[in-house]
N, C-alpha and C. Protein backbone atom coordinates (compact mmCIF):
# COMPACT_ATOMS: atom_id res chain seq x y z
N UNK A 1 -143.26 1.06 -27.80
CA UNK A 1 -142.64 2.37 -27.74
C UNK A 1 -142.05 2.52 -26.34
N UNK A 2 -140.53 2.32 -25.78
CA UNK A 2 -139.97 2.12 -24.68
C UNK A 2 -140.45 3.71 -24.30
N UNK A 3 -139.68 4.05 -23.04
CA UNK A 3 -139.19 5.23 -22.46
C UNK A 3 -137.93 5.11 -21.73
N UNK A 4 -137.25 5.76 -22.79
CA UNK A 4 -135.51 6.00 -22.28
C UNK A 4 -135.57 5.56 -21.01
N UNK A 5 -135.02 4.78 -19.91
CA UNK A 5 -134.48 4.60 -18.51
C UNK A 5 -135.30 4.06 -18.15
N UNK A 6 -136.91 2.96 -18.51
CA UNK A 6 -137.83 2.39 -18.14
C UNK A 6 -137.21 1.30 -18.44
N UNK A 7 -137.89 -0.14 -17.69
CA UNK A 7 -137.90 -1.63 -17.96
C UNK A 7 -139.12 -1.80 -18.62
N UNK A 8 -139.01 -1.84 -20.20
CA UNK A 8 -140.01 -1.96 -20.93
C UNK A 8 -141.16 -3.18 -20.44
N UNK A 9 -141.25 -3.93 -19.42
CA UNK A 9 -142.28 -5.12 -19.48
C UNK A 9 -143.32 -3.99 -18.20
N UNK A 10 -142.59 -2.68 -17.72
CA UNK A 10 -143.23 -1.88 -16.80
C UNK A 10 -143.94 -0.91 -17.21
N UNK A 11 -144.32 -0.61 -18.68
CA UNK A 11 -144.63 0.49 -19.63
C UNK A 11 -145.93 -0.06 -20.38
N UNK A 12 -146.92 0.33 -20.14
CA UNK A 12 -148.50 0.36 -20.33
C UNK A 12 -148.29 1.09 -21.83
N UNK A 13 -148.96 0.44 -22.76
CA UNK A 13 -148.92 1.63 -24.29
C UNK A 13 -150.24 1.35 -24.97
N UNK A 14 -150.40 2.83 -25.35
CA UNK A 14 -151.57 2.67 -26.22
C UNK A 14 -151.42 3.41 -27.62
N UNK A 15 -152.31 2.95 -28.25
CA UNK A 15 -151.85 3.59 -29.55
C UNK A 15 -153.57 3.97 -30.12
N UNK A 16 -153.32 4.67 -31.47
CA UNK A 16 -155.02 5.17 -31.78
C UNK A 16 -154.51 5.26 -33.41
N UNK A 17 -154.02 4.58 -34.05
CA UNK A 17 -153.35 4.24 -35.17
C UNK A 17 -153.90 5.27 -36.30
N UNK A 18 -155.31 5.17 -36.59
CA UNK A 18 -156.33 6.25 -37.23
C UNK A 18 -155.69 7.66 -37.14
N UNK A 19 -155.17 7.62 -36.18
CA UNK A 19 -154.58 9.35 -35.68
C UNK A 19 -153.26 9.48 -35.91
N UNK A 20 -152.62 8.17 -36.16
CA UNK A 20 -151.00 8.59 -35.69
C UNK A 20 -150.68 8.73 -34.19
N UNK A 21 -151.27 8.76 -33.19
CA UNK A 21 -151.10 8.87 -32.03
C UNK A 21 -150.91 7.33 -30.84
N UNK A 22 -149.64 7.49 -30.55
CA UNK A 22 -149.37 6.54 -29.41
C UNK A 22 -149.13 7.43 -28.05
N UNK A 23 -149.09 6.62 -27.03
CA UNK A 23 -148.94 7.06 -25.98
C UNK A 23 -148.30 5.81 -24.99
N UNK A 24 -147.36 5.82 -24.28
CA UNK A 24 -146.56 5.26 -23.46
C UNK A 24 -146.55 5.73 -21.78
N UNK A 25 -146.74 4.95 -20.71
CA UNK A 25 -146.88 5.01 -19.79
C UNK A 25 -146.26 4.18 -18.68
N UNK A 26 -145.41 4.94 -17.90
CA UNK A 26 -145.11 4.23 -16.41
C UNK A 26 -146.01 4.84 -15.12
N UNK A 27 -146.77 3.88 -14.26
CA UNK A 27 -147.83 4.73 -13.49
C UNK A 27 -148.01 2.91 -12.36
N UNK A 28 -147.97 3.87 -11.40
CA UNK A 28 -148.17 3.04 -10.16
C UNK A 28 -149.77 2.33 -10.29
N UNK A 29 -150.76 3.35 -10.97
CA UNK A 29 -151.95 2.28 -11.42
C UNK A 29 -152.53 3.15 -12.96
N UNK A 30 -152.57 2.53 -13.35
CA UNK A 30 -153.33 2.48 -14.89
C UNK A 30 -154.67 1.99 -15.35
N UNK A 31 -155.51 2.91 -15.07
CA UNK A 31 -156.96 2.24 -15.18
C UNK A 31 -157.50 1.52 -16.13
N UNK A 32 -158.00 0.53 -16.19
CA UNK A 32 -158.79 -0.27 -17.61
C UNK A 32 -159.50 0.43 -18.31
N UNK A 33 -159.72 1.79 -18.13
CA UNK A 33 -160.45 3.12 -18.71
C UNK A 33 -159.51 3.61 -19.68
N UNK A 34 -158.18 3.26 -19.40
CA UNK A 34 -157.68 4.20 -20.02
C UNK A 34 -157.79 4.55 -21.47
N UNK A 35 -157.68 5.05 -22.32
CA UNK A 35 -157.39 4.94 -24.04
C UNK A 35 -157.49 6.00 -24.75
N UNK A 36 -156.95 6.27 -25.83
CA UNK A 36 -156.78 7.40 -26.70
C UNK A 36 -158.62 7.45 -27.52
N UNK A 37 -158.64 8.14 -27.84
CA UNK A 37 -159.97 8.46 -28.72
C UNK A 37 -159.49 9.78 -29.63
N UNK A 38 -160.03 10.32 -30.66
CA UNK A 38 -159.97 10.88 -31.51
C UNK A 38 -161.13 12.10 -30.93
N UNK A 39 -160.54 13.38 -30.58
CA UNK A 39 -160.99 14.34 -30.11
C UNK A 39 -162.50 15.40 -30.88
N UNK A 40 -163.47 15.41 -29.94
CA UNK A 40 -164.43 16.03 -30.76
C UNK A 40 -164.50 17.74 -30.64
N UNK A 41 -163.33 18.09 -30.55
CA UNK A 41 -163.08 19.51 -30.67
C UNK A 41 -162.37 20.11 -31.59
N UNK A 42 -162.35 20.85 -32.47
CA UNK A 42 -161.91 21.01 -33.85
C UNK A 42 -160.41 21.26 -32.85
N UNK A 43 -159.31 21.03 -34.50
CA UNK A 43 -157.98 21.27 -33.86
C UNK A 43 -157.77 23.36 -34.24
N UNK A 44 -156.67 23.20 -32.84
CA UNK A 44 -155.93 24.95 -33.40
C UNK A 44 -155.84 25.05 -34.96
N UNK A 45 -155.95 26.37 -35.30
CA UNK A 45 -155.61 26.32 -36.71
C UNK A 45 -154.56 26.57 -37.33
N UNK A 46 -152.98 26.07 -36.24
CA UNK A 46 -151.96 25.76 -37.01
C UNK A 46 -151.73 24.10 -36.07
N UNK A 47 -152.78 23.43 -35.93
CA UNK A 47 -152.76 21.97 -35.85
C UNK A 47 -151.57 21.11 -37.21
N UNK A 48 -151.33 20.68 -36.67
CA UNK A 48 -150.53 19.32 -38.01
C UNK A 48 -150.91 18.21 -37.85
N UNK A 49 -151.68 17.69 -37.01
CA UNK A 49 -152.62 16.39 -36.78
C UNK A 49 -153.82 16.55 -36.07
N UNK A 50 -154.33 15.73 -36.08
CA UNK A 50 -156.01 15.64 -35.35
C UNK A 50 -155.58 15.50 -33.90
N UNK A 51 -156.80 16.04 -33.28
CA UNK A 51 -156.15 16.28 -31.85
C UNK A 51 -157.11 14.95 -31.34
N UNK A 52 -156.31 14.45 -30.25
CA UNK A 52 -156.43 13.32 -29.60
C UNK A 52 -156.73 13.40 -27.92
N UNK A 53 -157.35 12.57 -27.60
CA UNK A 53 -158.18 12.74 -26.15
C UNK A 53 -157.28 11.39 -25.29
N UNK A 54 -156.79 11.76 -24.28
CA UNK A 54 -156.57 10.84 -23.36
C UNK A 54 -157.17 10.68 -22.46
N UNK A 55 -158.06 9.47 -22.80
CA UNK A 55 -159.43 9.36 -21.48
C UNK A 55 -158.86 8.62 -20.42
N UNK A 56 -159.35 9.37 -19.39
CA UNK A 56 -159.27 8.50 -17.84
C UNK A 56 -157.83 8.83 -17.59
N UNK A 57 -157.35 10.30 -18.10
CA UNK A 57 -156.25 10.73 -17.80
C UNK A 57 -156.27 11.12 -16.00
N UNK A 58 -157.23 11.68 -16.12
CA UNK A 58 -156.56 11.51 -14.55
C UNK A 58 -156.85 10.91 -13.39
N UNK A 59 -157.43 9.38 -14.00
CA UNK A 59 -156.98 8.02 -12.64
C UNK A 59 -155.92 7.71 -13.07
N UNK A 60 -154.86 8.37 -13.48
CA UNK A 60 -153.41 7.84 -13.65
C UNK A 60 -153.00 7.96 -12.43
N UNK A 61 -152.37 6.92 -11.34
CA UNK A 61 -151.82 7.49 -10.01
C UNK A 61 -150.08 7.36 -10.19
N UNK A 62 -149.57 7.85 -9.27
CA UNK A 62 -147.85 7.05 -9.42
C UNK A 62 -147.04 7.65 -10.29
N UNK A 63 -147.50 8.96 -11.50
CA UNK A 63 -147.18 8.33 -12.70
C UNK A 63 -145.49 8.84 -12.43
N UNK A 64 -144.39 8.29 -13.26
CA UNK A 64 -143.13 8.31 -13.26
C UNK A 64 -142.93 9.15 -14.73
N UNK A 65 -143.67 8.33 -15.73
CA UNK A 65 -143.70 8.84 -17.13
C UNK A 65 -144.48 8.64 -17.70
N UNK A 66 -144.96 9.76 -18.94
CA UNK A 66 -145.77 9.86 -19.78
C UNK A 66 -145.29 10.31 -21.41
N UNK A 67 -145.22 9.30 -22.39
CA UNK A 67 -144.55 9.62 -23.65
C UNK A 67 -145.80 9.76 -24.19
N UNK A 68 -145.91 11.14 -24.65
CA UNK A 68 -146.61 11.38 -26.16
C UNK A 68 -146.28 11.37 -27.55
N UNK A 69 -146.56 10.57 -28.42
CA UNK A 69 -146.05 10.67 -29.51
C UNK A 69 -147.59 10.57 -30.69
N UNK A 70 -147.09 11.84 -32.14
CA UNK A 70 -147.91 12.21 -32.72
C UNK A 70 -147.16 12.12 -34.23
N UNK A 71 -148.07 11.47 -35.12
CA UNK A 71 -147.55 11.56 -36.07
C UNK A 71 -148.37 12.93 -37.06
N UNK A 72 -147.26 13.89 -37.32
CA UNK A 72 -147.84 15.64 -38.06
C UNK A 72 -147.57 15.58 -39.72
N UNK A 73 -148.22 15.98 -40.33
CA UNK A 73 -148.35 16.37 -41.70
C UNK A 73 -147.63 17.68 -41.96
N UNK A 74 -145.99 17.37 -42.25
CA UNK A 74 -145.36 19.08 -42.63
C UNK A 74 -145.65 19.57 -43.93
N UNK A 75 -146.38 18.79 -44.96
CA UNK A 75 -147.26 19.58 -45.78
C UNK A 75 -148.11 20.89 -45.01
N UNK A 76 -148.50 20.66 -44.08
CA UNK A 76 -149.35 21.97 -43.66
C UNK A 76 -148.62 22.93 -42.65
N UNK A 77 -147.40 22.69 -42.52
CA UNK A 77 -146.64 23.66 -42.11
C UNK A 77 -147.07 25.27 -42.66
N UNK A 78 -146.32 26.22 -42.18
CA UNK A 78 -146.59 27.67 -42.79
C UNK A 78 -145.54 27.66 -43.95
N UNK A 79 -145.74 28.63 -45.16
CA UNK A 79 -144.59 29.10 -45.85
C UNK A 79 -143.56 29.58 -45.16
N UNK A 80 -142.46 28.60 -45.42
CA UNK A 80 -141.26 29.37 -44.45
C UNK A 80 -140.39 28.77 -43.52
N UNK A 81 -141.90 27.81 -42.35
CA UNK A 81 -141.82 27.10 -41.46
C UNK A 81 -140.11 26.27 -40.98
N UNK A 82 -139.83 26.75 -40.16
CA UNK A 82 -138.81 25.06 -39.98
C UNK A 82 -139.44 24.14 -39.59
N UNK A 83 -138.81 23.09 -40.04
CA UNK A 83 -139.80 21.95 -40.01
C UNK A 83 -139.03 21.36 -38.40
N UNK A 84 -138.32 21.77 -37.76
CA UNK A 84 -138.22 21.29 -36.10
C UNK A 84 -138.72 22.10 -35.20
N UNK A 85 -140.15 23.09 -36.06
CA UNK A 85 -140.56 24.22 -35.03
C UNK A 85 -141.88 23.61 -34.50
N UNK A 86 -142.37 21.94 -34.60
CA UNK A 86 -143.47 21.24 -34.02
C UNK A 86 -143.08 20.83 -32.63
N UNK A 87 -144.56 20.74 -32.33
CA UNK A 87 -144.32 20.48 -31.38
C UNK A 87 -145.75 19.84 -30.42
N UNK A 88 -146.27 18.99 -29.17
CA UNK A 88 -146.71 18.50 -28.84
C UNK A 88 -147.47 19.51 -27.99
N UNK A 89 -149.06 20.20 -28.06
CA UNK A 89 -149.52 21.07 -27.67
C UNK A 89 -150.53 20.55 -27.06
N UNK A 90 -151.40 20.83 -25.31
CA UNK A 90 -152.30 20.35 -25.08
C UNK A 90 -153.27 21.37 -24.42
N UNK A 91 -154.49 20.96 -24.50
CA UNK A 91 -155.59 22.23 -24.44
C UNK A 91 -155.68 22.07 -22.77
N UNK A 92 -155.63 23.41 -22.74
CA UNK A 92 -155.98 23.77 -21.39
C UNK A 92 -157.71 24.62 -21.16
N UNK A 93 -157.65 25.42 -20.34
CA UNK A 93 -158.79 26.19 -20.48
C UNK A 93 -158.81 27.06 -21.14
N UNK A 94 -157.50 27.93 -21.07
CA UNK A 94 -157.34 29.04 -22.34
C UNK A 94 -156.98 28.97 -23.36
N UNK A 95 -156.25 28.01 -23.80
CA UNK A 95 -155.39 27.85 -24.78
C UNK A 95 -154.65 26.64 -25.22
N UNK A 96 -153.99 26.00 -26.75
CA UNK A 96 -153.24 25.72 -26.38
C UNK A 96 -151.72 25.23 -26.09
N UNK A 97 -151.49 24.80 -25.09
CA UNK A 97 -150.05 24.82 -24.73
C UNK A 97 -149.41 23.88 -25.38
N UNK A 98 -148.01 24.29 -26.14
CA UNK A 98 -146.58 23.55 -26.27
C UNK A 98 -145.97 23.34 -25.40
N UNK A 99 -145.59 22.08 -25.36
CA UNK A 99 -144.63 20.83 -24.43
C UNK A 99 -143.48 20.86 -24.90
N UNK A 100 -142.19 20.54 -24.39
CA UNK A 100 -141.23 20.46 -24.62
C UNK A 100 -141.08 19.37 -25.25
N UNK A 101 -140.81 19.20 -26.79
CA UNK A 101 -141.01 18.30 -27.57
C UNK A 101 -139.50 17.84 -28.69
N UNK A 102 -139.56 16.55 -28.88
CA UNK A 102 -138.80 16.48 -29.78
C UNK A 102 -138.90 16.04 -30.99
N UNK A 103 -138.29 16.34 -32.11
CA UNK A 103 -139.17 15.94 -33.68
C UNK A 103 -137.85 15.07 -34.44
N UNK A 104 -138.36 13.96 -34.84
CA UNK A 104 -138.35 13.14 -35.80
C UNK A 104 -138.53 13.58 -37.15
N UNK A 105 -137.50 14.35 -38.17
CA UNK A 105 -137.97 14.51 -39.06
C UNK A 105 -138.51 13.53 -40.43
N UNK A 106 -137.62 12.20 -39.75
CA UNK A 106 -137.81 11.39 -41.23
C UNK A 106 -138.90 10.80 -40.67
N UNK A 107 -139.12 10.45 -40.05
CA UNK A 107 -140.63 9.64 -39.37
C UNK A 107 -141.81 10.51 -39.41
N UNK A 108 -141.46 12.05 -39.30
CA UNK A 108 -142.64 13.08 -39.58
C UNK A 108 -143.52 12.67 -38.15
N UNK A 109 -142.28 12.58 -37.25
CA UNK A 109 -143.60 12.68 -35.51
C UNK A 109 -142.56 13.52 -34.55
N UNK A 110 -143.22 14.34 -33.51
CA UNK A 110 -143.30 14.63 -32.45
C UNK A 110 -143.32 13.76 -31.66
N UNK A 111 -142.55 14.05 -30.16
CA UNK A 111 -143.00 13.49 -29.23
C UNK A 111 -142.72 14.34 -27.38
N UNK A 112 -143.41 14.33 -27.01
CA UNK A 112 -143.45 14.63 -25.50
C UNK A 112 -143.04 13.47 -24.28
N UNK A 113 -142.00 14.06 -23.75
CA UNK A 113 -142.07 13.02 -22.26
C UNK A 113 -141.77 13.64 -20.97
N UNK A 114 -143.28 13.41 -20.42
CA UNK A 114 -143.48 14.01 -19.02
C UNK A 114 -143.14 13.24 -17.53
N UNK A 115 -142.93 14.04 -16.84
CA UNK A 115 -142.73 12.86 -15.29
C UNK A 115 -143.96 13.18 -14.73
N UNK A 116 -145.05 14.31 -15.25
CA UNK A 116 -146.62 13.99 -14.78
C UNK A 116 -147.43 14.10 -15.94
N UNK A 117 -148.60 14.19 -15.00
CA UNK A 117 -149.75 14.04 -16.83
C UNK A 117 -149.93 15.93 -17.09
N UNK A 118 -150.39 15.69 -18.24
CA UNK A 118 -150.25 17.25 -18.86
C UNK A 118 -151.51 18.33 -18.54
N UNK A 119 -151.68 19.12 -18.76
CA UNK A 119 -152.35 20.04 -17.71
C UNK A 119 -153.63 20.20 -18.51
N UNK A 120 -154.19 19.24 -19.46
CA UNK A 120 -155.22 18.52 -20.02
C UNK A 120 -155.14 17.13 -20.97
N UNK A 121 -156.15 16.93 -21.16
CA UNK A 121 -156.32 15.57 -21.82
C UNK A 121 -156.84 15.52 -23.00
N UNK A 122 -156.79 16.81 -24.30
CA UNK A 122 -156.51 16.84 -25.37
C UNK A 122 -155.22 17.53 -25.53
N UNK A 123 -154.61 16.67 -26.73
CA UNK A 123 -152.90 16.79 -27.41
C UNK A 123 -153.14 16.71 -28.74
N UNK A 124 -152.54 17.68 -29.37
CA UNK A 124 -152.36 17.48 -30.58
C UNK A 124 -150.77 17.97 -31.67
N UNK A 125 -150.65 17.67 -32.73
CA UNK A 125 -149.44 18.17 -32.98
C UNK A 125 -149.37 19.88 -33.70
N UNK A 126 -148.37 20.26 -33.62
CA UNK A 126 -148.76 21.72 -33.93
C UNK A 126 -147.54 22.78 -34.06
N UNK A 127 -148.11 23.35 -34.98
CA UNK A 127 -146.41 24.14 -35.50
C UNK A 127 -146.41 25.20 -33.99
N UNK A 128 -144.81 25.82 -33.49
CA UNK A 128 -145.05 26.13 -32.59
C UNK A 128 -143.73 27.38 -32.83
N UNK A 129 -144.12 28.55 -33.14
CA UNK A 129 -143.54 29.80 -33.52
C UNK A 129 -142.82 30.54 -32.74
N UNK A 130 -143.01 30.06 -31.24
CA UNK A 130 -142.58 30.95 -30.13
C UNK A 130 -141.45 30.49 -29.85
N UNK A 131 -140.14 31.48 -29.22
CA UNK A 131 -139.02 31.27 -29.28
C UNK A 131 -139.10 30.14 -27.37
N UNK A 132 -140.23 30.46 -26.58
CA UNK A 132 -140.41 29.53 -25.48
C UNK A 132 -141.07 28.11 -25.95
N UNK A 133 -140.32 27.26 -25.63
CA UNK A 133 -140.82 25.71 -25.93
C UNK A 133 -142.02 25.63 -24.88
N UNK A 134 -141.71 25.61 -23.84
CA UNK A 134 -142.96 24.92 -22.53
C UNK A 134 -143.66 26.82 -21.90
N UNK A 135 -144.70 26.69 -22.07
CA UNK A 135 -145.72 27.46 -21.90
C UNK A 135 -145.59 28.62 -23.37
N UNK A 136 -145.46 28.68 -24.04
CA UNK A 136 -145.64 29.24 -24.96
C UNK A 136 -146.96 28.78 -25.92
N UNK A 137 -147.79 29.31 -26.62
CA UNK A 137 -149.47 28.99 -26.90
C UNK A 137 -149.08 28.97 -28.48
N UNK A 138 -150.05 28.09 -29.21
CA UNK A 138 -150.28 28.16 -30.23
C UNK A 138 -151.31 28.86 -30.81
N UNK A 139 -151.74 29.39 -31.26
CA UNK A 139 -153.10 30.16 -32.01
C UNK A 139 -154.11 29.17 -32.69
């Protein structure tokens, strides 16, 4: 899974296949810690995938980029829903937050790409109602 304007042999990737969840990385160091796991916190309850843990998110040093990508179930969309209203949401302390995301409709994934790491280390996919893409909350 490149990142637009990277030299792919410089891009660390992990994937958690069970989840649908990959993750792509450029980072001055990348710990042998690093890896996706399958999150033990129930998801929001307008989740569209299982929420996913990025461990040893923050011995990421350097980082340049961070691609999140999530594969969502638009069966569980709302009645109504547009189906390009997903989006890549990560738990903070209060809440959580939608990323500025872009959707794949025939592939049925989301994806996020950051120039730092995200302001936690559970992500999940998630319908996202608010007319603000980045800081706007999911319920």
């Amino acid at each position: 899974m490149a990142i637009p304007g990277y030299d792919a042999n410089s891009v660390a990737e992990y994937a958690l296949d069970a989840a649908g969840a990959r993750v792509a990385i450029v980072a001055g160091v990348v710990p042998d810690s690093f890896e996706l796991t399958r999150a033990s916190r129930d998801p929001p309850v307008d989740a569209l995938s299982s929420p996913v843990t990025l461990e040893a998110l923050e011995e990421l040093k350097a980082i340049e980029a961070i691609r999140i990508r999530l594969t969502y179930d638009p069966s569980q969309l709302p009645p109504g829903a547009s189906p390009t209203d997903v989006a890549v949401a990560v738990e903070t302390e209060d809440d959580w937050v939608p990323l500025e995301s872009t959707v794949d409709l025939e592939e049925t994934v989301v994806e996020a790409v950051l120039n730092d790491r995200p302001s936690g280390s559970t992500v999940v996919a998630g319908y996202d109602d608010s007319d603000v893409t980045v800081g706007g909350h999911l319920e």
